[in-house]
Protein backbone atom coordinates (compact mmCIF):
# COMPACT_ATOMS: atom_id res chain seq x y z
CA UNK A 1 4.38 214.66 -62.43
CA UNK A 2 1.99 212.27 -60.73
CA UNK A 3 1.11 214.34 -58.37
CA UNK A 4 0.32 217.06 -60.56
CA UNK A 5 -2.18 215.01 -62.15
CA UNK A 6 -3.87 214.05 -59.33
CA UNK A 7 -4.37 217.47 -58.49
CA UNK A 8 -6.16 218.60 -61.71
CA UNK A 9 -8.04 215.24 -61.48
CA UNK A 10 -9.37 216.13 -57.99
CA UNK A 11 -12.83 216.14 -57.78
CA UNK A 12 -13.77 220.26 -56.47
CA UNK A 13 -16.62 220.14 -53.76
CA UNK A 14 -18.43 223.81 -53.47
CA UNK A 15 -17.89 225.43 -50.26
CA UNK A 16 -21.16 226.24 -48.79
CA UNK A 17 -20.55 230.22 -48.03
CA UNK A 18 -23.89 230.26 -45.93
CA UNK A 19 -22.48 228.40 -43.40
CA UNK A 20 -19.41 229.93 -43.30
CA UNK A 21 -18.64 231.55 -40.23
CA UNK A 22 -21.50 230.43 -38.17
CA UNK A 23 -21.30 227.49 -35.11
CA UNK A 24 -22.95 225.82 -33.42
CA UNK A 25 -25.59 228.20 -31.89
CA UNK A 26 -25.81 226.64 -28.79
CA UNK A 27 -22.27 226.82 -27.88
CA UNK A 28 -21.82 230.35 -28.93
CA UNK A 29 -25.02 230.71 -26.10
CA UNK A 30 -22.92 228.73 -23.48
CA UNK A 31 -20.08 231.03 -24.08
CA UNK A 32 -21.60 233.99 -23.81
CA UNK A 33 -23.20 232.73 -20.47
CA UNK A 34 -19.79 231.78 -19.40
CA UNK A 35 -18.30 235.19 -20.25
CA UNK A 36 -21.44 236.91 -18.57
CA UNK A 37 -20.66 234.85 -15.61
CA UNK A 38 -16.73 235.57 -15.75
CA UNK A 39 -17.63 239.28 -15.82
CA UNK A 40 -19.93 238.99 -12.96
CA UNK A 41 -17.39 237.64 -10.67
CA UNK A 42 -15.01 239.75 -11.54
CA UNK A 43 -17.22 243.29 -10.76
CA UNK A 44 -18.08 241.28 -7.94
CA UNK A 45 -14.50 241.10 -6.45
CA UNK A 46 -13.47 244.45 -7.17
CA UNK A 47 -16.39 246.15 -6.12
CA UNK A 48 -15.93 244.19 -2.49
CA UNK A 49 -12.92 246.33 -2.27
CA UNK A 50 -14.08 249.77 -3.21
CA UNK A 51 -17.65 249.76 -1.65
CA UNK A 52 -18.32 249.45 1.92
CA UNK A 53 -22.00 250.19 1.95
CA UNK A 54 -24.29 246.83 2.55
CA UNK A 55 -24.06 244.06 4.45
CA UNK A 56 -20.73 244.61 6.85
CA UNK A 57 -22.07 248.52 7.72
CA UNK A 58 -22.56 246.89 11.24
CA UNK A 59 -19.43 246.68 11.11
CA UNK A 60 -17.91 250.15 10.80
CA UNK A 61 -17.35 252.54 13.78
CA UNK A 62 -19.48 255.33 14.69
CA UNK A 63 -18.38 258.67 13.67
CA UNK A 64 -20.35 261.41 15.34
CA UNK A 65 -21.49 264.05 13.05
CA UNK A 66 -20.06 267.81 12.83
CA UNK A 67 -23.44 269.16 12.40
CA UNK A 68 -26.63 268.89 14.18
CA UNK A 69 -29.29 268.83 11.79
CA UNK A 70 -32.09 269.02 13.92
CA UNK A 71 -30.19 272.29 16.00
CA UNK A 72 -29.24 273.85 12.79
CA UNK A 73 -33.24 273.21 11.63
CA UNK A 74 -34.93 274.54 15.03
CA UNK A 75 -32.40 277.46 14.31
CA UNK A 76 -33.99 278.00 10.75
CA UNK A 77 -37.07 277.86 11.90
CA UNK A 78 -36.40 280.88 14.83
CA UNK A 79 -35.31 282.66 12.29
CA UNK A 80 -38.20 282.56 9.89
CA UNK A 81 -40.41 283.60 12.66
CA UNK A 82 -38.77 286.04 14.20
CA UNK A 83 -38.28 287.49 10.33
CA UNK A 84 -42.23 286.96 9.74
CA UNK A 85 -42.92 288.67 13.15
CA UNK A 86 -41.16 291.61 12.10
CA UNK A 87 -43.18 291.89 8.83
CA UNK A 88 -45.77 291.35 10.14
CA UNK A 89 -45.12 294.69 12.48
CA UNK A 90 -43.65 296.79 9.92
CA UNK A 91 -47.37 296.05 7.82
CA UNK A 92 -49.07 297.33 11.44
CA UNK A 93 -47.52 300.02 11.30
């Protein structure tokens, strides 16, 4: 029954609902910097894996190509003037 009493006599201190919920700001700041840098390393580490384009392309061995570019352009270009000089006749005539 003591106890009881006590209870009821207990002095009731308002809860302040304002600050309810919010810390410290500048530890919710160092954790989000944490996280950001936790995130970071861990793109970092799986993009090493996946991507091989950057630094190490020394590295890799030469592949020749299947197509010559600058053939398969002087070819083009043939073309387009052998198709203009024929135009160009069939307009003579």
């Amino acid at each position: 029954m003591n106890e009881e009493t006590k209870i009821k006599d207990a002095e009731i201190i308002p809860v302040n609902d304002e600050k309810q919920g919010q810390g410290n700001p500048y530890i919710e700041k160092a954790l989000i910097l944490i996280l950001g840098i936790l995130i970071g390393i861990a793109v970092k580490t799986e993009a090493l894996e996946k991507i091989t384009i950057g630094f190490d392309d020394y590295l890799m061995s030469y592949h020749e190509q299947s197509y010559d570019l600058n053939k398969m352009q002087d070819e083009q270009i043939e073309k387009m003037m052998e198709k203009q000089e024929s135009q160009e006749e069939e307009i003579e005539n």
